[in-house]
N, C-alpha and C. Protein backbone atom coordinates (compact mmCIF):
# COMPACT_ATOMS: atom_id res chain seq x y z
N UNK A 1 -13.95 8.74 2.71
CA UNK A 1 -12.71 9.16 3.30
C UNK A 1 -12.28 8.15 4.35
N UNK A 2 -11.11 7.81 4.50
CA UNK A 2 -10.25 7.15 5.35
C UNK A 2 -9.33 7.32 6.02
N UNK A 3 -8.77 7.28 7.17
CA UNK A 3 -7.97 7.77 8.05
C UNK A 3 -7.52 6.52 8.90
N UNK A 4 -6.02 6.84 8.53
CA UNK A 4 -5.01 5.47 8.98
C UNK A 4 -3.48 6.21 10.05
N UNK A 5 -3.44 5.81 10.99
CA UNK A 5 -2.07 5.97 11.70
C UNK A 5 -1.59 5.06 11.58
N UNK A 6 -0.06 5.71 10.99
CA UNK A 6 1.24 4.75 10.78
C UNK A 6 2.50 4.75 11.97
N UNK A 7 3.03 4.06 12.43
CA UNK A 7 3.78 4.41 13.41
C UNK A 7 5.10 4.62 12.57
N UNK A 8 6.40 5.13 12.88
CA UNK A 8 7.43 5.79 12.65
C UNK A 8 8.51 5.99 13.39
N UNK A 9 9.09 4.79 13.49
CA UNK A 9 10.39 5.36 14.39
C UNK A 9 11.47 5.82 14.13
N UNK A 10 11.86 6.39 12.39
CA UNK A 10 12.60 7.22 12.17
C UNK A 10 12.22 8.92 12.28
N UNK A 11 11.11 9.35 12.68
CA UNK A 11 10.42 10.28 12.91
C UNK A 11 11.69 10.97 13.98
N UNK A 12 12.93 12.05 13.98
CA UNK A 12 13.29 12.60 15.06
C UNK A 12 12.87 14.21 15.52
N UNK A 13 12.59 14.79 14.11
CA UNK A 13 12.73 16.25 14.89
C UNK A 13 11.34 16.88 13.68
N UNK A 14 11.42 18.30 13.80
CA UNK A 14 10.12 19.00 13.32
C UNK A 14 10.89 18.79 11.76
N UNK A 15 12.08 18.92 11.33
CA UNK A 15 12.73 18.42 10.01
C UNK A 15 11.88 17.53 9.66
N UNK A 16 12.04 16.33 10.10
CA UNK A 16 11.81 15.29 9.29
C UNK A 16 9.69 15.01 9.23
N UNK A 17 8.96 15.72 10.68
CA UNK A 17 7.56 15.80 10.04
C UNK A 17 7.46 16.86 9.00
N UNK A 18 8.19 17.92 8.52
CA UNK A 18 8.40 17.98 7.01
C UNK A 18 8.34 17.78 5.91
N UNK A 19 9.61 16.72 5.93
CA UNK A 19 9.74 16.05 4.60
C UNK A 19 8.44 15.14 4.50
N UNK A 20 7.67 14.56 5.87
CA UNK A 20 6.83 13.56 5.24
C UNK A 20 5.55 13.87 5.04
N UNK A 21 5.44 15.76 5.64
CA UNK A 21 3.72 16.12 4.75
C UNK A 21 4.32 16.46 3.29
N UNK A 22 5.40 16.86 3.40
CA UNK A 22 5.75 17.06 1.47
C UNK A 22 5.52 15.95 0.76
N UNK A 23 6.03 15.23 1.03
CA UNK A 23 5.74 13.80 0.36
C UNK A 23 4.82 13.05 0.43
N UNK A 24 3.87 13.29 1.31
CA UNK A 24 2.70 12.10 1.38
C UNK A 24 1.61 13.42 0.80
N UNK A 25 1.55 15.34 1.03
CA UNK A 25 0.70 15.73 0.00
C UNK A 25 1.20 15.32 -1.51
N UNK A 26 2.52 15.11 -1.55
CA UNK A 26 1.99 15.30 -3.55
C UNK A 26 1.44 13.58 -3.64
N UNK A 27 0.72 12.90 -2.67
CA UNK A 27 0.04 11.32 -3.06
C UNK A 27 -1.36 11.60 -3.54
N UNK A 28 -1.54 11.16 -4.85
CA UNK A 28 -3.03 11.74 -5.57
C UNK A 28 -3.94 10.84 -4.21
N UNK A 29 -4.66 11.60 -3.77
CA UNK A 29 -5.48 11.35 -2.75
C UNK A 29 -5.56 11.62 -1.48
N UNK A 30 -4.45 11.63 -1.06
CA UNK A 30 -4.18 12.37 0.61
C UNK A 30 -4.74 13.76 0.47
N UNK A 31 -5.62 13.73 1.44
CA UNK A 31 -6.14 15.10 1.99
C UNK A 31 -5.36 15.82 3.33
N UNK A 32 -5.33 15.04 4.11
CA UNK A 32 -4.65 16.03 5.00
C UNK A 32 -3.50 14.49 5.86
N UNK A 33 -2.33 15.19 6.61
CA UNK A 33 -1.12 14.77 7.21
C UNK A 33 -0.83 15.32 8.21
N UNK A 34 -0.96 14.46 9.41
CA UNK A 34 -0.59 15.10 10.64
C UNK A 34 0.59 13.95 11.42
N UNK A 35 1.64 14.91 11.45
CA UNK A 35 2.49 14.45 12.34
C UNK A 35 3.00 14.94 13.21
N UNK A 36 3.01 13.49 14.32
CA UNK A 36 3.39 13.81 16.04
C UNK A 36 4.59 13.12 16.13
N UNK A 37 5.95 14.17 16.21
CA UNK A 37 7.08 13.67 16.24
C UNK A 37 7.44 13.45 17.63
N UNK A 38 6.53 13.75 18.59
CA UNK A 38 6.70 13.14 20.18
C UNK A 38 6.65 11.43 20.39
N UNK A 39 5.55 11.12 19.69
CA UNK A 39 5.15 9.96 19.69
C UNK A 39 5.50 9.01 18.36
N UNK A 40 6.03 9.93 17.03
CA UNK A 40 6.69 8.85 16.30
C UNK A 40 5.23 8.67 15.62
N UNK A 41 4.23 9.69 15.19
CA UNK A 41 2.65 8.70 14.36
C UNK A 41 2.73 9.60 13.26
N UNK A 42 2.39 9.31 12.23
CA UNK A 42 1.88 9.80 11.20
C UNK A 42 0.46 9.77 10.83
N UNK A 43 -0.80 10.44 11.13
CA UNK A 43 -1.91 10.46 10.77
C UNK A 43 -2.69 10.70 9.20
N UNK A 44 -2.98 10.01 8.42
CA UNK A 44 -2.94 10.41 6.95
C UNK A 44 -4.51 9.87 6.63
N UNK A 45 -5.50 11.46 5.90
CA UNK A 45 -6.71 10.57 5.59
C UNK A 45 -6.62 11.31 4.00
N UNK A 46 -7.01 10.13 3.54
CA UNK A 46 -7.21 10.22 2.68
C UNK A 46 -8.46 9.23 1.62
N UNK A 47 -8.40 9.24 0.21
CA UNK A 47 -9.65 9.03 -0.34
C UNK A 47 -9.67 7.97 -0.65
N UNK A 48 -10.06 6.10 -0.46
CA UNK A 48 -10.28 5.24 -0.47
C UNK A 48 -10.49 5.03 -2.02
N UNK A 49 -10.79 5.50 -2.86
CA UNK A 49 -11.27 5.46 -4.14
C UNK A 49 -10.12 5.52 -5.03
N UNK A 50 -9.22 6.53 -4.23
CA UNK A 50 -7.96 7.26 -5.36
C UNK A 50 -6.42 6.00 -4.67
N UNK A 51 -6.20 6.19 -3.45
CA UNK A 51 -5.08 5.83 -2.89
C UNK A 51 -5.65 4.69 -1.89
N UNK A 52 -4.34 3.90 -1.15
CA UNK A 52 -5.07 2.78 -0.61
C UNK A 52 -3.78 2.97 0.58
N UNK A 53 -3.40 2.07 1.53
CA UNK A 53 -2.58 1.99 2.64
C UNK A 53 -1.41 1.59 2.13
N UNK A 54 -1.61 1.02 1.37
CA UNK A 54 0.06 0.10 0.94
C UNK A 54 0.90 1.61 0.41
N UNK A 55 0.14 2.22 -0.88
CA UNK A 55 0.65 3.24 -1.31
C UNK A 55 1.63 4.40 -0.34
N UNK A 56 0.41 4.35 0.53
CA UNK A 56 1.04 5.61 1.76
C UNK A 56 2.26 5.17 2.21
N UNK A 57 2.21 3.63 2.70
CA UNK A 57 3.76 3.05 3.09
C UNK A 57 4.97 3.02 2.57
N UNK A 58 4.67 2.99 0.83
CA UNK A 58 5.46 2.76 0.27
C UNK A 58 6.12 3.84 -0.12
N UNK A 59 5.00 5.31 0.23
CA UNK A 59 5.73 6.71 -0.37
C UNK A 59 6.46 7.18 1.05
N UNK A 60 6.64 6.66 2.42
CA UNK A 60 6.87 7.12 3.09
C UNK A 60 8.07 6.08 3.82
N UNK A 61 8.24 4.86 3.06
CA UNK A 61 9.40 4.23 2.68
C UNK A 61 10.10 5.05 1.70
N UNK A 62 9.85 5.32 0.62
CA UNK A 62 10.55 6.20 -0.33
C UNK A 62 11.00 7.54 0.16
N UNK A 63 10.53 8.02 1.25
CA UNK A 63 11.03 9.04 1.67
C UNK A 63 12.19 9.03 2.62
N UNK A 64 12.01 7.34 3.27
CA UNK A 64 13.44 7.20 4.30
C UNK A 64 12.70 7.52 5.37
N UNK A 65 11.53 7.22 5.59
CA UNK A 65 10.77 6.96 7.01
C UNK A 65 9.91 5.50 7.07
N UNK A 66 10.12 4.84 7.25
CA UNK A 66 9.56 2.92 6.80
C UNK A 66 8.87 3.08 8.06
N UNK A 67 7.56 2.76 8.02
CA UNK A 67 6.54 2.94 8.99
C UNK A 67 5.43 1.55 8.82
N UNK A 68 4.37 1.85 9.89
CA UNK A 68 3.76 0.21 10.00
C UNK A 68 2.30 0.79 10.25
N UNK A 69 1.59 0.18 9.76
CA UNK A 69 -0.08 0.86 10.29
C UNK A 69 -0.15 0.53 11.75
């Protein structure tokens, strides 16, 4: 297991940490998603075997939140 914070500065309200545990659970591998819309982080661990970092970025670009490890 692996656990990566992404920073997020389209992150504004409890809306939008929402949309991005919806979207980063349906990623085959993410186990759990925690977001702190005070600070703009997205916390995501997930399974090194199944999913990798780029993936997470790219589903959370696809969601209209473009974030940075």
């Amino acid at each position: 297991m692996a656990s990566q914070t992404y920073t997020c500065p389209a992150i504004h309200c409890e809306g939008c940490a929402g949309s991005i545990s919806r979207s980063l659970g349906k990623l085959r591998g993410v186990t759990a998603v925690e977001v702190a819309v005070a600070t703009k982080a997205v916390t995501v661990q997930y399974d090194e075997a199944v999913t990798d970092g780029a993936a997470i970025t790219a589903r959370l670009a696809a969601a209209g939140f473009p974030a940075e490890p």
